[in-house]
C-alpha atoms as a PDB file:
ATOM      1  CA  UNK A   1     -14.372   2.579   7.240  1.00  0.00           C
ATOM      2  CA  UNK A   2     -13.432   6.041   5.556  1.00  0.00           C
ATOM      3  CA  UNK A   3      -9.747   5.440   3.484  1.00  0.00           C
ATOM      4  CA  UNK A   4      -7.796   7.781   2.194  1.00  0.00           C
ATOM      5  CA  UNK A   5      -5.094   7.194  -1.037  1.00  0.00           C
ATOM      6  CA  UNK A   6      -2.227   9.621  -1.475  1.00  0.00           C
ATOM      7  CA  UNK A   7      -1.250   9.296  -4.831  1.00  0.00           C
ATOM      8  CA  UNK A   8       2.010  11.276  -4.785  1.00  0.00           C
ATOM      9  CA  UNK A   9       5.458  11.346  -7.169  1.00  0.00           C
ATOM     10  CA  UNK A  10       8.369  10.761  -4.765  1.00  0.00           C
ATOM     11  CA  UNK A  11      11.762  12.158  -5.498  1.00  0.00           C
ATOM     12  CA  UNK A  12      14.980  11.114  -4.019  1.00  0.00           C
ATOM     13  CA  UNK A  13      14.704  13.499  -1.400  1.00  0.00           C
ATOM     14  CA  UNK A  14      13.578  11.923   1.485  1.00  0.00           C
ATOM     15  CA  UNK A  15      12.547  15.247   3.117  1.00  0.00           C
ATOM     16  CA  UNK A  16      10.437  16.581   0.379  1.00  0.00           C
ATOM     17  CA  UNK A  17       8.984  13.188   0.306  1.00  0.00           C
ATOM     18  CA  UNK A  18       7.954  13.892   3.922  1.00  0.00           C
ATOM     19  CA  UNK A  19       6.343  17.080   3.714  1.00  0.00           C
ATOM     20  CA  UNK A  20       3.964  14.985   1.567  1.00  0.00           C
ATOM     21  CA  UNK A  21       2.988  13.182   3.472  1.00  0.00           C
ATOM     22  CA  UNK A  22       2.383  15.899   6.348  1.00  0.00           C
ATOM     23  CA  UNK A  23      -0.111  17.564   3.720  1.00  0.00           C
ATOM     24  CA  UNK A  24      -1.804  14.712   2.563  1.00  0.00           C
ATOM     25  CA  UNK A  25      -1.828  13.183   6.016  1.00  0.00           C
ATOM     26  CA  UNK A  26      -3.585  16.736   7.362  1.00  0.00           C
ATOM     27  CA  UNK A  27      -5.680  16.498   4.282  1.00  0.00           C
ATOM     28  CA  UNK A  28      -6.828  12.686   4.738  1.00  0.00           C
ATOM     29  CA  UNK A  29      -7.570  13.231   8.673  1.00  0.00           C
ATOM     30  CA  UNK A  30      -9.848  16.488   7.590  1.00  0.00           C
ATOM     31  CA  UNK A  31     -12.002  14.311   5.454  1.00  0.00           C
ATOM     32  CA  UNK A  32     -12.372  12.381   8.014  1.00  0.00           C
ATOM     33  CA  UNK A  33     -10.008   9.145   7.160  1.00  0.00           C
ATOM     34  CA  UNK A  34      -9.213   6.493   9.381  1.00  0.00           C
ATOM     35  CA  UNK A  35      -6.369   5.028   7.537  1.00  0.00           C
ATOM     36  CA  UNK A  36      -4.313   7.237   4.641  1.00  0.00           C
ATOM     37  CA  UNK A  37      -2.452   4.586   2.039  1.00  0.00           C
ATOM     38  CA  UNK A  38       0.646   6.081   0.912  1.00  0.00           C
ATOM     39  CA  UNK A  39       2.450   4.657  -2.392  1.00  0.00           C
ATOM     40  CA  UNK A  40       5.708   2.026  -2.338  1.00  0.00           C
ATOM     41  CA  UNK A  41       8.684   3.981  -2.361  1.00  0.00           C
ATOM     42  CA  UNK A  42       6.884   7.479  -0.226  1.00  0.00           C
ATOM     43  CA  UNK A  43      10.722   7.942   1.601  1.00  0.00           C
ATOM     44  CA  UNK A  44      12.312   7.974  -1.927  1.00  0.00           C
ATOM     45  CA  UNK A  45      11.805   6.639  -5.505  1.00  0.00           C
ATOM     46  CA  UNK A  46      13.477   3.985  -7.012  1.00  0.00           C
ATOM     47  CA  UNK A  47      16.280   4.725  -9.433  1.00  0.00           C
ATOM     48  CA  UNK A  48      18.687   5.767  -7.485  1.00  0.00           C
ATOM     49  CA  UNK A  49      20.920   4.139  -4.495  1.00  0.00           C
ATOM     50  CA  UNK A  50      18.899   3.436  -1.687  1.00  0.00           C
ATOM     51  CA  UNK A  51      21.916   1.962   0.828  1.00  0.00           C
ATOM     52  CA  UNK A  52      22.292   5.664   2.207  1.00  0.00           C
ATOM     53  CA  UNK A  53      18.960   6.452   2.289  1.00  0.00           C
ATOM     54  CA  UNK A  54      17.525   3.661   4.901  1.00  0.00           C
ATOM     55  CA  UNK A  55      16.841   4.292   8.272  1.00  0.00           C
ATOM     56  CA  UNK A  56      15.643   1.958  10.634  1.00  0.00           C
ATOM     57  CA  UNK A  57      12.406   1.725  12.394  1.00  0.00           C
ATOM     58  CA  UNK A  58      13.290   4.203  15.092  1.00  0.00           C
ATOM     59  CA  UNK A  59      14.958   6.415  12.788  1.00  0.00           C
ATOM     60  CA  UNK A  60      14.431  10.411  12.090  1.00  0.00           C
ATOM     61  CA  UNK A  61      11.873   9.369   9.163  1.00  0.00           C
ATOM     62  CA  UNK A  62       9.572   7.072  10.422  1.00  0.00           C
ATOM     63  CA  UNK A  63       9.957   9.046  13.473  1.00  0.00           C
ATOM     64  CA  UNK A  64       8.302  12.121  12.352  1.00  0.00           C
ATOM     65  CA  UNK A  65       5.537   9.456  10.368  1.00  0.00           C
ATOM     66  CA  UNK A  66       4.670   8.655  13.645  1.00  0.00           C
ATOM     67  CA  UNK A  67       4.153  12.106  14.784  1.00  0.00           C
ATOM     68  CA  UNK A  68       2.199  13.221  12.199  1.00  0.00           C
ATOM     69  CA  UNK A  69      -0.044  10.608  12.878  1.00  0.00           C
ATOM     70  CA  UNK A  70      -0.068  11.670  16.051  1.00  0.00           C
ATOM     71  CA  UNK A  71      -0.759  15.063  15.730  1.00  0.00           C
ATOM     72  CA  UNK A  72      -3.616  14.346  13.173  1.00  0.00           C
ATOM     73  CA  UNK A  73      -5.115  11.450  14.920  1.00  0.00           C
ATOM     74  CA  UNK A  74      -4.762   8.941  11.728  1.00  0.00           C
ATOM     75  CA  UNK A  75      -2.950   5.678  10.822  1.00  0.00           C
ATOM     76  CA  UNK A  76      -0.624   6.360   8.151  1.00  0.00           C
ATOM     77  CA  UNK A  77       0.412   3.887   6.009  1.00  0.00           C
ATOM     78  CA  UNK A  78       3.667   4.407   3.578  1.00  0.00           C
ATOM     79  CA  UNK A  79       6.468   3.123   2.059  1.00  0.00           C
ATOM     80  CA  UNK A  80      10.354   3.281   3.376  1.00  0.00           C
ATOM     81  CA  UNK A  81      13.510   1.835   3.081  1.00  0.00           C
ATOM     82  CA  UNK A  82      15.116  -0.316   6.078  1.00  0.00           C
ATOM     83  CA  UNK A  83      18.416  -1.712   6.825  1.00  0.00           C
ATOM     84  CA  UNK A  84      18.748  -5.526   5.875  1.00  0.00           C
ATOM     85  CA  UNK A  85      22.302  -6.291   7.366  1.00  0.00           C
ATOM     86  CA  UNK A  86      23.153  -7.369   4.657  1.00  0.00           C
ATOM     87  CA  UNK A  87      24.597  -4.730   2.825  1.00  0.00           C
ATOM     88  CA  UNK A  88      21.163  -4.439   1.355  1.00  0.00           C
ATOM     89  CA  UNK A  89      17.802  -2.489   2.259  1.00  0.00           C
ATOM     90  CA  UNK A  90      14.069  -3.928   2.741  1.00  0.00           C
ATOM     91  CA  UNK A  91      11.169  -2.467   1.058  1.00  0.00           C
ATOM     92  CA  UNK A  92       8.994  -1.437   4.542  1.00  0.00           C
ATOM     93  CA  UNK A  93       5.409  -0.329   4.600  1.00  0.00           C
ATOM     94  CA  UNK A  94       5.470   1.397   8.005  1.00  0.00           C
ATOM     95  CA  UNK A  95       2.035   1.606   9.629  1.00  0.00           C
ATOM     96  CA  UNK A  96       1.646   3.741  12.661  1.00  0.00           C
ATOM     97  CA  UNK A  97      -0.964   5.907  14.610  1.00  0.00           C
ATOM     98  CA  UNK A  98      -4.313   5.711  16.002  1.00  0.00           C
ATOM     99  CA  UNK A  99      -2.949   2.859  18.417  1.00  0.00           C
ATOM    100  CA  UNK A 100      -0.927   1.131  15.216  1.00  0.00           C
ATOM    101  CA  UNK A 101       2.395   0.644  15.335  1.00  0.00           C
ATOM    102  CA  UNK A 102       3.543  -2.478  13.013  1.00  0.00           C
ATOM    103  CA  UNK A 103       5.308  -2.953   9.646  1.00  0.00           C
ATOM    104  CA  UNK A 104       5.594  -5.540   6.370  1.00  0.00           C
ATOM    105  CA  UNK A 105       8.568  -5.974   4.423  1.00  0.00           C
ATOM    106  CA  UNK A 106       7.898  -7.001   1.529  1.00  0.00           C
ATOM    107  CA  UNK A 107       7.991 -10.352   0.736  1.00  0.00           C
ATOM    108  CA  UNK A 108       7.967 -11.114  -3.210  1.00  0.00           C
ATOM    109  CA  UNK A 109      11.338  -9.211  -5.114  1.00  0.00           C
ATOM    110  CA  UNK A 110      10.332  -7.614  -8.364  1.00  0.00           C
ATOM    111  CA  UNK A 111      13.143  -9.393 -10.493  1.00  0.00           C
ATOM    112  CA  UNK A 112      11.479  -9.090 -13.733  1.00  0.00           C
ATOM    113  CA  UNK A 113      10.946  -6.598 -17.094  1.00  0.00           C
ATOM    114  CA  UNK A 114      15.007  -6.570 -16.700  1.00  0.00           C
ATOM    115  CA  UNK A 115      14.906  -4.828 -13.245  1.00  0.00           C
ATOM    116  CA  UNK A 116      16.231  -6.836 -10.224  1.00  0.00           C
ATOM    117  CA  UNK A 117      14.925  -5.900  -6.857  1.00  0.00           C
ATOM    118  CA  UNK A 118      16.363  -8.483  -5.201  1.00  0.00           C
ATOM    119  CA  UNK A 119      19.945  -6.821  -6.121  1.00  0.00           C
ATOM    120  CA  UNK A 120      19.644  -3.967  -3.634  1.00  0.00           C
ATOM    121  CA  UNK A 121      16.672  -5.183  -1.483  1.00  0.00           C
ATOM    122  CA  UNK A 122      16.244  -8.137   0.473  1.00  0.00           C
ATOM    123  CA  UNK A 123      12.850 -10.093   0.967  1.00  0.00           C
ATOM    124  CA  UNK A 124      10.630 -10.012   3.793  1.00  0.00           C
ATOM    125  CA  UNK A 125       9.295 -13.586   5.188  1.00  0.00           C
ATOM    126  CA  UNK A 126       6.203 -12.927   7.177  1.00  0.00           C
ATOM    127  CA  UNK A 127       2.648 -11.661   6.326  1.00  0.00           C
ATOM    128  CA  UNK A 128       1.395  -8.929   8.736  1.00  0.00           C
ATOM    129  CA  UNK A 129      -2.406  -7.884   9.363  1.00  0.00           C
ATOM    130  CA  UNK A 130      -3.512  -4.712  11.416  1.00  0.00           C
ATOM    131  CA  UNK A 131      -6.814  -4.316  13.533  1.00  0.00           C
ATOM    132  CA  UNK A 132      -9.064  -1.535  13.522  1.00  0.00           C
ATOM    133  CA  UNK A 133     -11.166  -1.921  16.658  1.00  0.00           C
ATOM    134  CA  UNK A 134     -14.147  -0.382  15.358  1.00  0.00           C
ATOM    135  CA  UNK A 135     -14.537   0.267  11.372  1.00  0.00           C
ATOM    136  CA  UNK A 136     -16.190   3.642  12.141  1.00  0.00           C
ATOM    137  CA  UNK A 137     -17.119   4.379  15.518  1.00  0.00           C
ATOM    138  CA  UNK A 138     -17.596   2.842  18.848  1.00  0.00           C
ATOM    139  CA  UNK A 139     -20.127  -0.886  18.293  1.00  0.00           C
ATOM    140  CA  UNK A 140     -19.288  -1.433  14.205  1.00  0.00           C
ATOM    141  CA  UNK A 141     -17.489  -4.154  15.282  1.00  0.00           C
ATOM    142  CA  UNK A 142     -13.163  -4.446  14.414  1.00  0.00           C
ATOM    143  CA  UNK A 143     -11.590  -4.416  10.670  1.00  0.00           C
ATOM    144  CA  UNK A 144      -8.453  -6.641   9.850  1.00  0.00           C
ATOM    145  CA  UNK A 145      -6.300  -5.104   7.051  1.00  0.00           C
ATOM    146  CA  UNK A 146      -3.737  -7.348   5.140  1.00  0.00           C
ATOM    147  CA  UNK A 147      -0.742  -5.559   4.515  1.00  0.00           C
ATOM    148  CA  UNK A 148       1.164  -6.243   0.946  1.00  0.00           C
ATOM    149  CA  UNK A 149       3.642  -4.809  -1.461  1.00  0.00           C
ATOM    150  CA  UNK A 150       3.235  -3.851  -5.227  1.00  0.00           C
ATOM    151  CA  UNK A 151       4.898  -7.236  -7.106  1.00  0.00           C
ATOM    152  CA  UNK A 152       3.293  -8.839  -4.252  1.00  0.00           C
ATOM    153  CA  UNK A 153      -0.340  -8.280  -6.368  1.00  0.00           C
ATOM    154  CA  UNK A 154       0.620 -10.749  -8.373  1.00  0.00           C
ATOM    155  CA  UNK A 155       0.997 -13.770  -5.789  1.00  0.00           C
ATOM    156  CA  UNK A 156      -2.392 -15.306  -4.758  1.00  0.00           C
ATOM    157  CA  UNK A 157      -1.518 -17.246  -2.196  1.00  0.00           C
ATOM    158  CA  UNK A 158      -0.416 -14.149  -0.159  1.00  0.00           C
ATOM    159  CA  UNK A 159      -3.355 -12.581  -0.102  1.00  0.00           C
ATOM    160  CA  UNK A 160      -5.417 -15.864   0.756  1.00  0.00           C
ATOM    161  CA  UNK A 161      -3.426 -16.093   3.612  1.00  0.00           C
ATOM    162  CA  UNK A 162      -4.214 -12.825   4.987  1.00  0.00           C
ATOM    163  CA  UNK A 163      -7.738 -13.383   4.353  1.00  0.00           C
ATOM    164  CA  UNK A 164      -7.507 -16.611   6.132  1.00  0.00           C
ATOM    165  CA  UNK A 165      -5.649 -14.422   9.183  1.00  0.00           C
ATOM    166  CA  UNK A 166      -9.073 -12.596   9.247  1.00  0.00           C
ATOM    167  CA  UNK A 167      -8.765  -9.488   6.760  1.00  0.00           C
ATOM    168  CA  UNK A 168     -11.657  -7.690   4.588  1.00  0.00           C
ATOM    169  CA  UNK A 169      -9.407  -5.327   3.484  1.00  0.00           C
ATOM    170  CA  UNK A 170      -5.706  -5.604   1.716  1.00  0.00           C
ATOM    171  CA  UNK A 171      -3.666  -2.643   1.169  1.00  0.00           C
ATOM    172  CA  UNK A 172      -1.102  -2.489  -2.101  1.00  0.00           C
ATOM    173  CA  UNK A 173       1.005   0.357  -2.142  1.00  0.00           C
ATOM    174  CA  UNK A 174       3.143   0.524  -5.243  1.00  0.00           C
ATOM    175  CA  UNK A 175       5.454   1.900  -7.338  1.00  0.00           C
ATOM    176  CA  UNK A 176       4.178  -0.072 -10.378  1.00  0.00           C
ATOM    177  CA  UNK A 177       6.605  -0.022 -13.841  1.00  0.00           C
ATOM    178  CA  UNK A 178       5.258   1.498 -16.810  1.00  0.00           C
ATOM    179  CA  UNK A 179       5.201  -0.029 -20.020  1.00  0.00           C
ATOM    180  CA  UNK A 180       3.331  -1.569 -22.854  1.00  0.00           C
ATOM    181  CA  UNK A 181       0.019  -2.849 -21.216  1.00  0.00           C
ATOM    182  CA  UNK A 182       0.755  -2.023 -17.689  1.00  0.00           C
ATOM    183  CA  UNK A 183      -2.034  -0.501 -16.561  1.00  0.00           C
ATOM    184  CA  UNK A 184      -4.604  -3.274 -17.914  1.00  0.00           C
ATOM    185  CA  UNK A 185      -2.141  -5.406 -15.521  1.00  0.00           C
ATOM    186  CA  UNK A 186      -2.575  -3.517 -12.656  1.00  0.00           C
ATOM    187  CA  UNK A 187      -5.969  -2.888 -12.613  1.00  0.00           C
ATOM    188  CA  UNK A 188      -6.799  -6.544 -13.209  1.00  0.00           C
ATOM    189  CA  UNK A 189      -4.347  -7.656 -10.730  1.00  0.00           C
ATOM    190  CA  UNK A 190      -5.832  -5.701  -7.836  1.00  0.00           C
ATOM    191  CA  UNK A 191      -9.039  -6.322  -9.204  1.00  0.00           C
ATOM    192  CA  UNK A 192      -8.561 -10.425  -9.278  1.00  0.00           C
ATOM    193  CA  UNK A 193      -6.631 -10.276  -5.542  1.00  0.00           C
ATOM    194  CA  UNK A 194     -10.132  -8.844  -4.602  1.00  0.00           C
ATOM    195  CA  UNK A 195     -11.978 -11.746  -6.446  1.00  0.00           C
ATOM    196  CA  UNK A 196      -9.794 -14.393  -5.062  1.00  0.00           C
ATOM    197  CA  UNK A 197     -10.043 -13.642  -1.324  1.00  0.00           C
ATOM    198  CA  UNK A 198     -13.889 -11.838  -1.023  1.00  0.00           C
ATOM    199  CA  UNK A 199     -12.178  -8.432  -0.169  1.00  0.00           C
ATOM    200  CA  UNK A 200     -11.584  -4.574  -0.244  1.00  0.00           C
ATOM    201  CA  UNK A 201      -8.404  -3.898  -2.318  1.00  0.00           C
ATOM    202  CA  UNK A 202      -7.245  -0.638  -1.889  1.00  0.00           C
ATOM    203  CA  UNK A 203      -4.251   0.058  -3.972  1.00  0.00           C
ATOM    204  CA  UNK A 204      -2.017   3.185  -3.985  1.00  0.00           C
ATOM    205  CA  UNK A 205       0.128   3.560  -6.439  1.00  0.00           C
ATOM    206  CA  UNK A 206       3.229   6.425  -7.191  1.00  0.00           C
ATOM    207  CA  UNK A 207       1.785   8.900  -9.419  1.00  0.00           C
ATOM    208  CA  UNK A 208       3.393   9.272 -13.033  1.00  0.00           C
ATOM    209  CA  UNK A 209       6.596  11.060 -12.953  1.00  0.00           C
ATOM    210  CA  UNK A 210       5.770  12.609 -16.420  1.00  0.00           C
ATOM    211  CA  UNK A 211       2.719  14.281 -15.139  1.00  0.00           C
ATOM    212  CA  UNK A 212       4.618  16.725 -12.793  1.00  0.00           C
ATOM    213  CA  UNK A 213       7.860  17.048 -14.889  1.00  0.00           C
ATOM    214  CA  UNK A 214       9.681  13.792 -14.663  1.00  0.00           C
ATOM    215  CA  UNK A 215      10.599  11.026 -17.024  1.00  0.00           C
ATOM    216  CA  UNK A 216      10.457   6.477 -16.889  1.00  0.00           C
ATOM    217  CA  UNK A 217      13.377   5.680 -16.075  1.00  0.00           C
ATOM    218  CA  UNK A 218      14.506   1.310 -16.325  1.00  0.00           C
ATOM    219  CA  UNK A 219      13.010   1.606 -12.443  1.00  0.00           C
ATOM    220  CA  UNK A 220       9.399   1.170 -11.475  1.00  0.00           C
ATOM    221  CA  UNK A 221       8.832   4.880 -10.958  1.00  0.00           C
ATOM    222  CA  UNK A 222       4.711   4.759 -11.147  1.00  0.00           C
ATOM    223  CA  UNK A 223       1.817   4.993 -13.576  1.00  0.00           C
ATOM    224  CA  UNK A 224      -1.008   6.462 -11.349  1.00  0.00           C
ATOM    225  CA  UNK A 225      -4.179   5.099 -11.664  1.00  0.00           C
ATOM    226  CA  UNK A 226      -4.844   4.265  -8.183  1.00  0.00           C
ATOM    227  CA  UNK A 227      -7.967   2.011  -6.967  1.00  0.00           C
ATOM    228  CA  UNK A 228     -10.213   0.431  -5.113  1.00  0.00           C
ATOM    229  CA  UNK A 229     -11.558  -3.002  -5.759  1.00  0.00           C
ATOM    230  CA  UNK A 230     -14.457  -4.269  -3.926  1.00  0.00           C
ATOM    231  CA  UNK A 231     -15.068  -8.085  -2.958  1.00  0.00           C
ATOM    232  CA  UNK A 232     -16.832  -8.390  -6.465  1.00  0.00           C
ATOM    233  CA  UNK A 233     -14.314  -7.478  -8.287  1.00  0.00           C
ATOM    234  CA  UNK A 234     -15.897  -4.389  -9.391  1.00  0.00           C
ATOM    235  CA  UNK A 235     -14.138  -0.648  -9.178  1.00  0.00           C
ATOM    236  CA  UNK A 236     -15.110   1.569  -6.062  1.00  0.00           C
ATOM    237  CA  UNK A 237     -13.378   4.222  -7.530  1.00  0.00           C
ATOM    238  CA  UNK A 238      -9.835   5.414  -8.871  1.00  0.00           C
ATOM    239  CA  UNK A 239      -7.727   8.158  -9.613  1.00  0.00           C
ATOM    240  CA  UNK A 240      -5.937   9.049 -12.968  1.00  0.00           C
ATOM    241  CA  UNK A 241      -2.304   9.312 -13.795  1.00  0.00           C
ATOM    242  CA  UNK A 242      -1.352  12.685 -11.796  1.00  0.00           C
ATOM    243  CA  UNK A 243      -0.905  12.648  -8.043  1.00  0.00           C
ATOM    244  CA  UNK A 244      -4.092  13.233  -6.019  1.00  0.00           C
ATOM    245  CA  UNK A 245      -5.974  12.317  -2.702  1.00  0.00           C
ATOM    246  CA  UNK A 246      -9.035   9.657  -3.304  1.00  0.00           C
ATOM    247  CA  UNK A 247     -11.430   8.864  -0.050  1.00  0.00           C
ATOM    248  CA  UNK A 248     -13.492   6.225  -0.439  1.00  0.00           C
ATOM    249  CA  UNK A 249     -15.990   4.743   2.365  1.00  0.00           C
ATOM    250  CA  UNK A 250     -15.513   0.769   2.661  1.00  0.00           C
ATOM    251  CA  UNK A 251     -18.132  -1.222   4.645  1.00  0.00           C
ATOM    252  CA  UNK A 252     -16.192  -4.585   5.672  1.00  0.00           C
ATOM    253  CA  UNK A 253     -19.463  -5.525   6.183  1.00  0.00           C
ATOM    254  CA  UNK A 254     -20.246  -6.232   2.663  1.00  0.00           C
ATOM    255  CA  UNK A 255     -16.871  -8.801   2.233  1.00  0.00           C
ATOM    256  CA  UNK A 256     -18.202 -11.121   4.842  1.00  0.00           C
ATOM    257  CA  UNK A 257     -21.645 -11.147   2.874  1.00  0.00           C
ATOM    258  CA  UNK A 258     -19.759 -11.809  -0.381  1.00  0.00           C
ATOM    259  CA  UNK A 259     -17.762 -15.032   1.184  1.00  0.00           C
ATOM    260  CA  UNK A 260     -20.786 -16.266   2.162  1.00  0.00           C
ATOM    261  CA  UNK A 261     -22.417 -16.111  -1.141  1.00  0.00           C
ATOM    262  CA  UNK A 262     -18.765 -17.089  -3.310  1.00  0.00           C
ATOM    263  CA  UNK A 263     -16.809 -19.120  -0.518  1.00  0.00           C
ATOM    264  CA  UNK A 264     -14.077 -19.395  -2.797  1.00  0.00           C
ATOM    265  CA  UNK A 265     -11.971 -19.596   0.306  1.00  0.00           C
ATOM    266  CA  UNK A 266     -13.605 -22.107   1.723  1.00  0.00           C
ATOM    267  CA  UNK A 267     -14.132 -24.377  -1.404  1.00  0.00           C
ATOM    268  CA  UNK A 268     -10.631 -23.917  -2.557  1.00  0.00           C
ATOM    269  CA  UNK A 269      -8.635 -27.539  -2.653  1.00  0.00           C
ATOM    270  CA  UNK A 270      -5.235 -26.544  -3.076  1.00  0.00           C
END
């Protein structure tokens, strides 16, 4: 299964944002992608009020998501803000084309390194898989992907569950916070998720904002350093800290072999 990351640096404007992801998208589908993994955040970075920026599901920008996909014949996968009702937003990973049409809210609230998610966003509840009925052509067999959210990386539990609901690979888009050790955090956090379960991690993350002109602000904003993690916990491959496109061919194949030689989920006890 071919998968493409689009390591980009969102602004606030949600229609910059979007071209983005129509050049990356037309990019990802050329090379022959399946699925293109767009960061946490892709409709508009954090840092900045994000009540009149949410749209729902049906709404002008997820609308013309699902066109692009359309148009290039790929699943897109990225990151947008949703009405809660609640005078707050979700944090939505929209995932639509190719015969997709689904979404995860995220469930864990990064309230933590003095930032509070959980102020402006409220939490999902349910975790959400997506099936690929053939990994790369007609007879491979289908390919369950987990979906998850950045913070979420650090929860175990989540991404046994989605295993357990029949997924090889687990997505983790991201907007990750920089700071003193972050990056050793993030790598070994998607790199553990990938021990824990016998899985394909593919994580996108924002690109950093200092690389094309920006600055860290007190909100998670990005470090780069996209990756993926295969079901040994070693690195596939990666990307540095500046926004780029990384395809990577997975065989889902290889997870099912790994369970069956480390059944950690099966020989777990609690």
């Amino acid at each position: 299964m071919r998968i493409a990351l689009a390591q980009i640096s969102s602004t606030p404007d949600p229609e910059g944002n979007l071209a983005e992801v129509d050049r990356l998208t037309r990019e990802a589908a050329a090379a022959g992608a399946r699925l293109v993994l767009f960061p946490e955040a892709t409709m508009c970075r954090f840092g900045v009020p994000l009540g009149p920026v949410a749209e729902p599901l049906d709404g002008p920008w997820a609308s013309r998501v699902r066109a692009l996909a359309a148009e290039h014949g790929i699943t897109v996968a990225a990151g947008m803000f949703t009405p809660a009702g609640d005078g707050r937003v979700r944090n939505t990973l929209l995932v639509t084309g190719a015969g997709a049409d689904t979404h995860y809210d995220k469930i864990h609230m990064f309230d933590a390194f003095g930032f509070a998610e959980s102020d402006t966003v409220a939490p999902g509840t349910e975790p959400v898989t997506v099936e690929f009925p053939d990994s790369d052509g007609p007879g491979t067999g289908p390919v369950t992907v987990g979906l998850s959210t950045c913070y979420d990386v650090r929860f175990p539990g989540l991404y046994q569950r989605l295993a357990d609901a029949g997924a090889t690979v687990l997505v983790v888009p991201a907007s990750w916070g920089a700071g003193a050790g972050k990056r050793e955090q993030w790598e070994l956090l998607v790199r553990a998720r990938a021990l824990d379960t016998g899985s394909f991690v593919v994580a996108c993350d924002q690109a950093d904002p200092t690389t094309v002109g920006g600055e860290h602000g007190r909100a998670p904003t990005g470090i780069g350093y996209s990756l993926v993690a295969g079901p040994r916990g070693e690195i596939v491959d990666s990307l540095g800290a500046e926004p780029g496109l990384l395809v990577v061919d997975l065989d889902p194949a290889v997870a099912g072999q790994v369970r069956e030689q480390i059944p950690v989920l099966r020989n777990r006890r609690f």
